[in-house]
N, C-alpha and C. Protein backbone atom coordinates (compact mmCIF):
# COMPACT_ATOMS: atom_id res chain seq x y z
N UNK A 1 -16.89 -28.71 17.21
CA UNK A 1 -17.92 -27.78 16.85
C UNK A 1 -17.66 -26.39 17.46
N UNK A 2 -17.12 -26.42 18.55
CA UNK A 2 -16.99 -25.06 19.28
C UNK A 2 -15.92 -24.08 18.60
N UNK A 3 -15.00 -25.02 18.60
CA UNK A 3 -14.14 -24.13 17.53
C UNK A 3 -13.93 -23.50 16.07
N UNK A 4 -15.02 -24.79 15.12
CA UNK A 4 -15.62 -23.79 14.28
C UNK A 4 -16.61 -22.50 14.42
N UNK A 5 -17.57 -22.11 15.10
CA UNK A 5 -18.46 -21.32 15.83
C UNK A 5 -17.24 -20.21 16.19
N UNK A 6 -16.19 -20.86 17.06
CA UNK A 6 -15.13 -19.31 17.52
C UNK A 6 -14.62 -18.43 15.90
N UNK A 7 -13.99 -19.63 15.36
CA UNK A 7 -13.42 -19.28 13.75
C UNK A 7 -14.73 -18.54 13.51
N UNK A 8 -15.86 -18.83 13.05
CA UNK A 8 -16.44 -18.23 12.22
C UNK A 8 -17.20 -16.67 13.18
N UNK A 9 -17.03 -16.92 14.63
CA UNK A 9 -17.21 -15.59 15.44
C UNK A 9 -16.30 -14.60 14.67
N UNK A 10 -15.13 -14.74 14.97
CA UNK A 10 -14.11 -14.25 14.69
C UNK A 10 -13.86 -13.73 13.54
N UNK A 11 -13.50 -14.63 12.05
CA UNK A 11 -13.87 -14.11 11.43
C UNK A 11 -15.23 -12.92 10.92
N UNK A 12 -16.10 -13.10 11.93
CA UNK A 12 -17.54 -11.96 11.60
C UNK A 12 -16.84 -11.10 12.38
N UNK A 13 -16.06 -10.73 13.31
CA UNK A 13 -15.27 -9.21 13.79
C UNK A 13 -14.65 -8.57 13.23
N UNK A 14 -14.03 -9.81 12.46
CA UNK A 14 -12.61 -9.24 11.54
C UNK A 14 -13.55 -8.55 10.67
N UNK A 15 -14.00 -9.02 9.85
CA UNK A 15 -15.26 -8.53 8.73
C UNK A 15 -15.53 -6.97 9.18
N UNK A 16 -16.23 -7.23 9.93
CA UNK A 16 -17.05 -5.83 10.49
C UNK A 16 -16.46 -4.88 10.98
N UNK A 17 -15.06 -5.28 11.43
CA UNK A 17 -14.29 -4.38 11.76
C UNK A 17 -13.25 -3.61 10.62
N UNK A 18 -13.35 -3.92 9.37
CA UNK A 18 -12.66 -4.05 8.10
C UNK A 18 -13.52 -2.98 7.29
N UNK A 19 -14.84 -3.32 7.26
CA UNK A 19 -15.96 -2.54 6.35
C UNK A 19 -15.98 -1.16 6.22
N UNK A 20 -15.72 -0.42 7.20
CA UNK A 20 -15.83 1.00 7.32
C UNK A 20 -14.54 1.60 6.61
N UNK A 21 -13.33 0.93 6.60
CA UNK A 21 -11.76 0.91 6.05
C UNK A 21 -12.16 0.66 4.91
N UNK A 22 -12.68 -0.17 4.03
CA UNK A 22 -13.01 -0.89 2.55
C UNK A 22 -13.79 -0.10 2.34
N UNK A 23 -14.39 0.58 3.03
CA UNK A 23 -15.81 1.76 1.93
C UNK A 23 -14.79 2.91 1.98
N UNK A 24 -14.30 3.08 2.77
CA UNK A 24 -13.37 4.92 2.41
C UNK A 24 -12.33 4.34 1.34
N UNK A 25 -11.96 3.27 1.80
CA UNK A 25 -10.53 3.01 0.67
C UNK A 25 -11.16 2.72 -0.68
N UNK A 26 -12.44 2.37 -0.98
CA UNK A 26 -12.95 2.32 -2.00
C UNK A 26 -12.87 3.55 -2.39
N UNK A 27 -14.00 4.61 -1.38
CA UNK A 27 -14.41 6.10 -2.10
C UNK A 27 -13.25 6.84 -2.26
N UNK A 28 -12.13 6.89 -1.68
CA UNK A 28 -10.77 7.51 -2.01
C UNK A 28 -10.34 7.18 -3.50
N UNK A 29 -10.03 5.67 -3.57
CA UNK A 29 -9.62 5.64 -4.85
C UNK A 29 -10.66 5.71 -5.89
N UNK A 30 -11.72 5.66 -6.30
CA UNK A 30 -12.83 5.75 -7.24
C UNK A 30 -12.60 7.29 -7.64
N UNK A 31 -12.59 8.57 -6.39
CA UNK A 31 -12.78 9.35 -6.28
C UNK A 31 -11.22 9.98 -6.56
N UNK A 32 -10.28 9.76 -6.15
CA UNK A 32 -8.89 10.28 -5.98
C UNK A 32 -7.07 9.89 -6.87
N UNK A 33 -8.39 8.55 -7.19
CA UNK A 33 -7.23 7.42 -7.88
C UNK A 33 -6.12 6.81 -7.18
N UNK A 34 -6.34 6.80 -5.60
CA UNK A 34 -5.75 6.44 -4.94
C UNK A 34 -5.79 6.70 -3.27
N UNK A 35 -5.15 5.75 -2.54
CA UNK A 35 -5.55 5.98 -0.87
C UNK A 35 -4.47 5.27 -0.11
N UNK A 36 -3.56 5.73 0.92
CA UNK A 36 -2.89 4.51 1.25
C UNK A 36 -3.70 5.01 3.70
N UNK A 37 -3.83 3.60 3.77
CA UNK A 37 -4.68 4.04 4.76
C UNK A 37 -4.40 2.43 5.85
N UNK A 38 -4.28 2.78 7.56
CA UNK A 38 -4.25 1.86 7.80
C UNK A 38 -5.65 0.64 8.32
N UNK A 39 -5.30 0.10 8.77
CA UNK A 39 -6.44 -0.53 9.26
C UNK A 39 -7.34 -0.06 10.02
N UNK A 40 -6.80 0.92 11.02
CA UNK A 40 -7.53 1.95 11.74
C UNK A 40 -8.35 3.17 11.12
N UNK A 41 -7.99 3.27 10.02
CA UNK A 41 -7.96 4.29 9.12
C UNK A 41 -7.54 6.04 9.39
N UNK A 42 -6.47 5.76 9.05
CA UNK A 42 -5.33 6.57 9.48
C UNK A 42 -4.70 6.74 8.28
N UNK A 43 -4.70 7.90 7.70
CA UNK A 43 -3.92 8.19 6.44
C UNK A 43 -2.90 9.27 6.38
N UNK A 44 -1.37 8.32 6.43
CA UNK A 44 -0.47 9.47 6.50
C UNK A 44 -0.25 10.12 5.70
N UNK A 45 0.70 11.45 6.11
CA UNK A 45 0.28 12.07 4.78
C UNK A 45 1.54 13.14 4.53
N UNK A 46 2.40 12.41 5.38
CA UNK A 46 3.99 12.58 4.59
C UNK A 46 4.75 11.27 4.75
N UNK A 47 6.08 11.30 4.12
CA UNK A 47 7.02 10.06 3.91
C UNK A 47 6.99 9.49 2.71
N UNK A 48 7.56 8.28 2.79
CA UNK A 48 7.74 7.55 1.64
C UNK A 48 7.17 6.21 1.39
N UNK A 49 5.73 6.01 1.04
CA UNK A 49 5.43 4.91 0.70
C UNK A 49 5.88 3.52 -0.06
N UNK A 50 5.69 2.47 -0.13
CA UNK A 50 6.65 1.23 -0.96
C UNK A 50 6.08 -0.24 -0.07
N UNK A 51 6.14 -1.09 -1.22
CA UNK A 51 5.32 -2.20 -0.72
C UNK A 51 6.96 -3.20 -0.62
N UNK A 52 7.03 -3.72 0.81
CA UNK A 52 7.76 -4.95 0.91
C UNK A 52 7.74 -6.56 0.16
N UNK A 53 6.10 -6.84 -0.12
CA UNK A 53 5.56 -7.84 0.02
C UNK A 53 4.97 -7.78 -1.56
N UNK A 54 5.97 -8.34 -2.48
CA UNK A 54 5.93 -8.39 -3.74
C UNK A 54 4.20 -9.91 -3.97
N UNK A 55 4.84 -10.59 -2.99
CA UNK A 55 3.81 -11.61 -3.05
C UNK A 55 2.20 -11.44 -2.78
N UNK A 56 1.78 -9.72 -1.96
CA UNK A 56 0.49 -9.41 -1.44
C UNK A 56 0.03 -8.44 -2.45
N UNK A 57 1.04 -8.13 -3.88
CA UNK A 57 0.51 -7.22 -4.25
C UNK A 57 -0.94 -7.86 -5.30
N UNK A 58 -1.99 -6.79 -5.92
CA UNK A 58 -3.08 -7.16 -6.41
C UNK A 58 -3.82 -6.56 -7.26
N UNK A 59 -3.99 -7.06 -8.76
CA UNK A 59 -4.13 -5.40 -9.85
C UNK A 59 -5.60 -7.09 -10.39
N UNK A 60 -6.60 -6.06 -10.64
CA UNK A 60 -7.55 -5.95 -11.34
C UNK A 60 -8.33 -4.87 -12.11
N UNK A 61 -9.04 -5.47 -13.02
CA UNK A 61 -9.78 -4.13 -13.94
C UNK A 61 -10.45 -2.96 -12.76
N UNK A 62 -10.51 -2.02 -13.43
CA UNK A 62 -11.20 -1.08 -12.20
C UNK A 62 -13.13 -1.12 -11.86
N UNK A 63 -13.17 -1.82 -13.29
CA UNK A 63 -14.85 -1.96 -12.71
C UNK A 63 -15.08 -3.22 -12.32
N UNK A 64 -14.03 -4.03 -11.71
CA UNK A 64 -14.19 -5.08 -10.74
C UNK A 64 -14.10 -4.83 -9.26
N UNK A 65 -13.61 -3.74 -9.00
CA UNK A 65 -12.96 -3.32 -7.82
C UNK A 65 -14.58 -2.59 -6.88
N UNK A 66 -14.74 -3.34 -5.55
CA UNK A 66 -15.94 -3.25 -5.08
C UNK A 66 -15.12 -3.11 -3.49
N UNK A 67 -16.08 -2.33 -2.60
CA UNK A 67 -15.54 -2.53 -1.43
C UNK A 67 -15.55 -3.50 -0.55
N UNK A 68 -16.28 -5.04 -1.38
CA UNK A 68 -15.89 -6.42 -0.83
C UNK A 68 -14.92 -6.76 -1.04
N UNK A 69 -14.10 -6.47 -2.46
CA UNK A 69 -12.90 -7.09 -2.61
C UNK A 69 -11.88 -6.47 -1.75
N UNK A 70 -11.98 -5.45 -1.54
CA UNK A 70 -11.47 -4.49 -0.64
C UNK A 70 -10.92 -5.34 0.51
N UNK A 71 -12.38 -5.79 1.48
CA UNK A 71 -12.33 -6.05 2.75
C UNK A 71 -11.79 -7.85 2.54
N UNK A 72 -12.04 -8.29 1.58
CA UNK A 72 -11.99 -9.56 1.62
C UNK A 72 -9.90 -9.87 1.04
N UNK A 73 -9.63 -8.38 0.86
CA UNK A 73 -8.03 -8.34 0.54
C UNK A 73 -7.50 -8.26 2.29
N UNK A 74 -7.93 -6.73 3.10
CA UNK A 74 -7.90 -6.99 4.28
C UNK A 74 -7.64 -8.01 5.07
N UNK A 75 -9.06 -8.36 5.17
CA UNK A 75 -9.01 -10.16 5.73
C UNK A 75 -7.80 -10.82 5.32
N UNK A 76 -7.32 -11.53 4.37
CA UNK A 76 -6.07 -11.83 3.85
C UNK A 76 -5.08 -11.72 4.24
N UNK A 77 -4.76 -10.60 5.11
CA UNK A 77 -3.48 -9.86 5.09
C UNK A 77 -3.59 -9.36 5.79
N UNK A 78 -4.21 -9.34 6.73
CA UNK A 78 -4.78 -8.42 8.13
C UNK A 78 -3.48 -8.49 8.87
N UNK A 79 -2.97 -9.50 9.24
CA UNK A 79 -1.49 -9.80 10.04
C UNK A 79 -0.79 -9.06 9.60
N UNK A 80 -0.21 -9.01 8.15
CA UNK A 80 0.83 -8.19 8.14
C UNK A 80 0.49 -6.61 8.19
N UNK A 81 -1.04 -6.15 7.66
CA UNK A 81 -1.58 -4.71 7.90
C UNK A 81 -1.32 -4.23 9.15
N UNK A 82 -1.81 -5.47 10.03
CA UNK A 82 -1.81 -4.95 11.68
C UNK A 82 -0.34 -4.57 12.04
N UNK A 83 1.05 -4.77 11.06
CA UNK A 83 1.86 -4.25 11.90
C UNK A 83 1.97 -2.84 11.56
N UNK A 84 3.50 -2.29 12.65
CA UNK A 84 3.44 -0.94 12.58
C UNK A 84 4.00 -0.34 11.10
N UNK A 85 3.45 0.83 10.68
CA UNK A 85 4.22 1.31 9.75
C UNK A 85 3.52 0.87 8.74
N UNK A 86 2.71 -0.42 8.48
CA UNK A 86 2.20 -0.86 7.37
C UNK A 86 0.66 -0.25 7.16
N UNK A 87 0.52 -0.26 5.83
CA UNK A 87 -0.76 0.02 5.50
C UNK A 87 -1.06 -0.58 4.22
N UNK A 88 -2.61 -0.35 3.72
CA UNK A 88 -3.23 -0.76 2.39
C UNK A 88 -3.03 0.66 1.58
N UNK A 89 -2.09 0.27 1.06
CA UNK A 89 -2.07 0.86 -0.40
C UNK A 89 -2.97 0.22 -1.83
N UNK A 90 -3.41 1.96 -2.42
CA UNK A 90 -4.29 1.41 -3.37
C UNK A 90 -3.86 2.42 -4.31
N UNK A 91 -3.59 2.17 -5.72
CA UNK A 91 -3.50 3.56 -6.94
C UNK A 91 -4.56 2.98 -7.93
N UNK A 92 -4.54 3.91 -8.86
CA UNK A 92 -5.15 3.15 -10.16
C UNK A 92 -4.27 3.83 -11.13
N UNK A 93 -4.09 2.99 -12.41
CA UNK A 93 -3.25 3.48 -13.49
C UNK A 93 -3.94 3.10 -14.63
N UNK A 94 -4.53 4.06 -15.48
CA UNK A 94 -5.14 3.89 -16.79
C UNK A 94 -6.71 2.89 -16.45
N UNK A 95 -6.77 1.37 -16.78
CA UNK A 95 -8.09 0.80 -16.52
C UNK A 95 -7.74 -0.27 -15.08
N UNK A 96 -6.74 -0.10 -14.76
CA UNK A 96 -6.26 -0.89 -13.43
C UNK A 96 -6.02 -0.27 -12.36
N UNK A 97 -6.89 -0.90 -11.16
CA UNK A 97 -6.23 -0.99 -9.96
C UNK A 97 -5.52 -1.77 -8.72
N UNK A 98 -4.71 -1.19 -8.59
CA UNK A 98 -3.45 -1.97 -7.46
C UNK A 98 -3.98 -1.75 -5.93
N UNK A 99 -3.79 -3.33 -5.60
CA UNK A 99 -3.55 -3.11 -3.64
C UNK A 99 -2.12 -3.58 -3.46
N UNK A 100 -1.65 -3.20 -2.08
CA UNK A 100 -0.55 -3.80 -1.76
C UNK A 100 -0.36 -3.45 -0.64
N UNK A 101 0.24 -3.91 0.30
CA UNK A 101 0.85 -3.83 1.63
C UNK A 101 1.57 -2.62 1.60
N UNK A 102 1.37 -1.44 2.55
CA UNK A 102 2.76 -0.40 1.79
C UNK A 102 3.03 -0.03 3.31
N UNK A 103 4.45 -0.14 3.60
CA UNK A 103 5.32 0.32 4.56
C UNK A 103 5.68 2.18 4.31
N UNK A 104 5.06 2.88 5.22
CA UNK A 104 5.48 3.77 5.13
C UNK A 104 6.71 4.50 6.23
N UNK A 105 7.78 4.92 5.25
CA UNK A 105 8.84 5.46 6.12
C UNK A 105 9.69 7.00 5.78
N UNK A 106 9.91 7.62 6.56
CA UNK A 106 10.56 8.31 6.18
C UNK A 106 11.47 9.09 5.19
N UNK A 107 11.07 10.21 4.65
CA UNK A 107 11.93 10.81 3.00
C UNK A 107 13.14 10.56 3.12
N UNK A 108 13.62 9.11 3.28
CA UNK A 108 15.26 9.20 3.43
C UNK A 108 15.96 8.01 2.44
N UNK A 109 17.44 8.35 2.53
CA UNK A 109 17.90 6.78 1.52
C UNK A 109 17.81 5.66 1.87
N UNK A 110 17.67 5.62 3.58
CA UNK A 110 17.32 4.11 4.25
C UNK A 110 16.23 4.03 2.90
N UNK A 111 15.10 4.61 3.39
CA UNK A 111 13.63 3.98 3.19
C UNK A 111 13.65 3.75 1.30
N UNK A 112 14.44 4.60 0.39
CA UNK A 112 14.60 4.50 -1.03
C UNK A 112 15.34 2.91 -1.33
N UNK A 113 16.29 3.04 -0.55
CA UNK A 113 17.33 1.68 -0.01
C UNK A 113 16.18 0.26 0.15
N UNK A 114 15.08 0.42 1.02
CA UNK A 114 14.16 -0.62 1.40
C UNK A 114 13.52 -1.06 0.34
N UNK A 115 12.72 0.29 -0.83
CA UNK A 115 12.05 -0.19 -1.34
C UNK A 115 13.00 -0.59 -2.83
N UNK A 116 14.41 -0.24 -3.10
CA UNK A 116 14.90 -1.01 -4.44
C UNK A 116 15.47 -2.36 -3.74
N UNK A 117 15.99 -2.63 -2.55
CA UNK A 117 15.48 -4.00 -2.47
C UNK A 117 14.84 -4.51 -2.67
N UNK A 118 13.33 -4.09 -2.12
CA UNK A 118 11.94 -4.95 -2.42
C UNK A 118 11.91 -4.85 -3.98
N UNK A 119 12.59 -4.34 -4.81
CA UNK A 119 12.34 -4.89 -6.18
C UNK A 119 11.13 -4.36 -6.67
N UNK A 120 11.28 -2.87 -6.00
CA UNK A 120 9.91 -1.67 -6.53
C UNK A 120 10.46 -0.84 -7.74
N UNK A 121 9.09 -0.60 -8.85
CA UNK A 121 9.74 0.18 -9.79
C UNK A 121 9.30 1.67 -9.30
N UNK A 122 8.64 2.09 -8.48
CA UNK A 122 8.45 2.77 -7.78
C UNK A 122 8.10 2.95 -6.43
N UNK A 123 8.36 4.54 -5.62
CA UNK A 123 7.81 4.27 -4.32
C UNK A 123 6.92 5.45 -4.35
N UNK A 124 6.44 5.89 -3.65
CA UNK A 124 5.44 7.12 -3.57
C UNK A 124 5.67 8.05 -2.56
N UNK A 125 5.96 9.73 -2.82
CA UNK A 125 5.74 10.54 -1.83
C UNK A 125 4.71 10.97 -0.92
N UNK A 126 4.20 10.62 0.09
CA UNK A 126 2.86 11.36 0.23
C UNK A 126 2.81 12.71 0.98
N UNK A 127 4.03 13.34 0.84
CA UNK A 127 4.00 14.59 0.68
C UNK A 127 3.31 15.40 -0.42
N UNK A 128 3.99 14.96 -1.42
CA UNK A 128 3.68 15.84 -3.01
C UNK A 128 3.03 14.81 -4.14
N UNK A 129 2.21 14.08 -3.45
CA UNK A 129 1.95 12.80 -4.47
C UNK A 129 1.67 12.61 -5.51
N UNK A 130 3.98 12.09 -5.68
CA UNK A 130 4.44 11.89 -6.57
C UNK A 130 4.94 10.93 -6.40
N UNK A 131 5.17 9.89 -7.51
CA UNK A 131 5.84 8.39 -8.08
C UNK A 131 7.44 9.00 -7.72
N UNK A 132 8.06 8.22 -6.92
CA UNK A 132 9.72 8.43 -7.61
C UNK A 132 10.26 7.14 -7.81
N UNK A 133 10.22 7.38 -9.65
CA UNK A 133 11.00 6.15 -10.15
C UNK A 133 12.07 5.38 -9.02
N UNK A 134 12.31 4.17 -9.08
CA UNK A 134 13.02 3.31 -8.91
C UNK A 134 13.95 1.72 -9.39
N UNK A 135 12.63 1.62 -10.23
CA UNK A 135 13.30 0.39 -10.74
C UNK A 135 14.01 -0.05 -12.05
N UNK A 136 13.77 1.15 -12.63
CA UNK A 136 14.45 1.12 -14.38
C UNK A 136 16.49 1.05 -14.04
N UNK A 137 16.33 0.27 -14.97
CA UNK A 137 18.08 0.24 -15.04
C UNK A 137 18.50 1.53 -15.10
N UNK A 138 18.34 2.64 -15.66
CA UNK A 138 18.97 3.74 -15.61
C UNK A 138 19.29 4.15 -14.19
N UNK A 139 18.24 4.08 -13.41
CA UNK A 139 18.41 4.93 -12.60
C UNK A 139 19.34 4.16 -11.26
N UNK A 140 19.44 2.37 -11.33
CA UNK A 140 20.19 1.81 -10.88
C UNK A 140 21.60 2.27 -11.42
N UNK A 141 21.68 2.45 -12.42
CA UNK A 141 23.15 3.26 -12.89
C UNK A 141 23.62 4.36 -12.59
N UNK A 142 22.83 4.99 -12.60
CA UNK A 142 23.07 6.56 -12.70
C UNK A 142 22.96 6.87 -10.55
N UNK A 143 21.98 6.30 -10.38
CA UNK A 143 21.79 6.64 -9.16
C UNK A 143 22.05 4.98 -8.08
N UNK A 144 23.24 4.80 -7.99
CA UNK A 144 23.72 3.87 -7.86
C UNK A 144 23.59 3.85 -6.33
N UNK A 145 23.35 4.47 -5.26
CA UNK A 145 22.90 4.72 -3.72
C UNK A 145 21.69 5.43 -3.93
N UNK A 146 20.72 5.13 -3.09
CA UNK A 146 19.81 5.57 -2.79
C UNK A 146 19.70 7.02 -2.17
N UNK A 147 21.30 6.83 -1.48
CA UNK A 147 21.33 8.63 -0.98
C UNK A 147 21.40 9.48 -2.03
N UNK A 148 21.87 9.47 -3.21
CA UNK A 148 22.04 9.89 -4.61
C UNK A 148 20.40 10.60 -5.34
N UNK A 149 19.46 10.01 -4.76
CA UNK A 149 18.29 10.19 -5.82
C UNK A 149 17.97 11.58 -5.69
N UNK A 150 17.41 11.97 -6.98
CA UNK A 150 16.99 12.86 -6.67
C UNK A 150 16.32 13.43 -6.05
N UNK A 151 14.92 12.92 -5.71
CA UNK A 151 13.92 13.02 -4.68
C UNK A 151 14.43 13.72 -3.60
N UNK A 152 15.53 13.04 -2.95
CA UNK A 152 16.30 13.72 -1.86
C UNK A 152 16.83 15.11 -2.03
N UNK A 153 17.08 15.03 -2.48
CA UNK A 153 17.58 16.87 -3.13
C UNK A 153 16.66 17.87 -3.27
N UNK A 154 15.56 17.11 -3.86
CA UNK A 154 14.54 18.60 -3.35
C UNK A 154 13.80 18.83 -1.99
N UNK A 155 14.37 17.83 -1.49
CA UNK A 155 13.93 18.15 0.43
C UNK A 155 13.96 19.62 0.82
């Protein structure tokens, strides 16, 4: 018994400590069409965004999207949020919106390098926030290293 009572303590911290993160990351994207923010709520606001974790990503209609589902994605995934560098990424595209785990790193070919591993068709600047393609065959052709992209060139 005691240890359900801790679990369910616990879980009510996690919760409450989540809510204030799930209402801005809501009003950002409703409002902005997008937010990438950490658990602390901390929103960087240069580098190169990109989700590792093909398996955490999460697209529903946009008038499903509430700042419970929000917190109750959080909760979920809180472990891997809590590490460094990671955050909740959120966009919307046309009647959908996306969550996902997003590692943010540096405008460089490492970090372009990280995310066409992860098998992204895009990553995001949050310098100039802009999409830079990644995953179309062309640009695996044409831009065959990541040091190659263009993105990099207009540094």
């Amino acid at each position: 018994m005691t240890t359900k009572i801790k679990t369910s303590t616990m879980t009510t911290l996690i919760e409450d400590k989540f809510t204030s993160v799930s209402a801005e990351a809501y009003k950002a994207t409703v409002e902005n069409g997008g937010v990438t923010i950490s658990l602390n709520g901390n929103r960087p606001s240069a580098g190169i965004a990109f989700s590792p974790f093909k398996d955490a990503e999460l697209t529903l209609p946009k008038e499903n999207l509430t700042p419970q589902i929000i917190n109750d994605y959080l909760i979920r995934h809180h472990d891997r949020l809590a590490q460094e560098r990671n955050h909740l990424g959120m966009w919307t595209t046309g009647e959908k919106v996306y969550l996902d785990i997003s590692t943010v790193g540096e405008k460089s070919a490492d970090t372009l390098e990280k995310a066409m591993v992860a098998k992204q068709l895009a990553a995001f600047d949050l310098t100039t926030f802009q999409d830079i393609p990644l995953g179309k065959m062309e640009y695996v052709r044409i831009y065959n290293e990541a040091s190659r992209h263009p993105c990099l060139s207009a540094s």
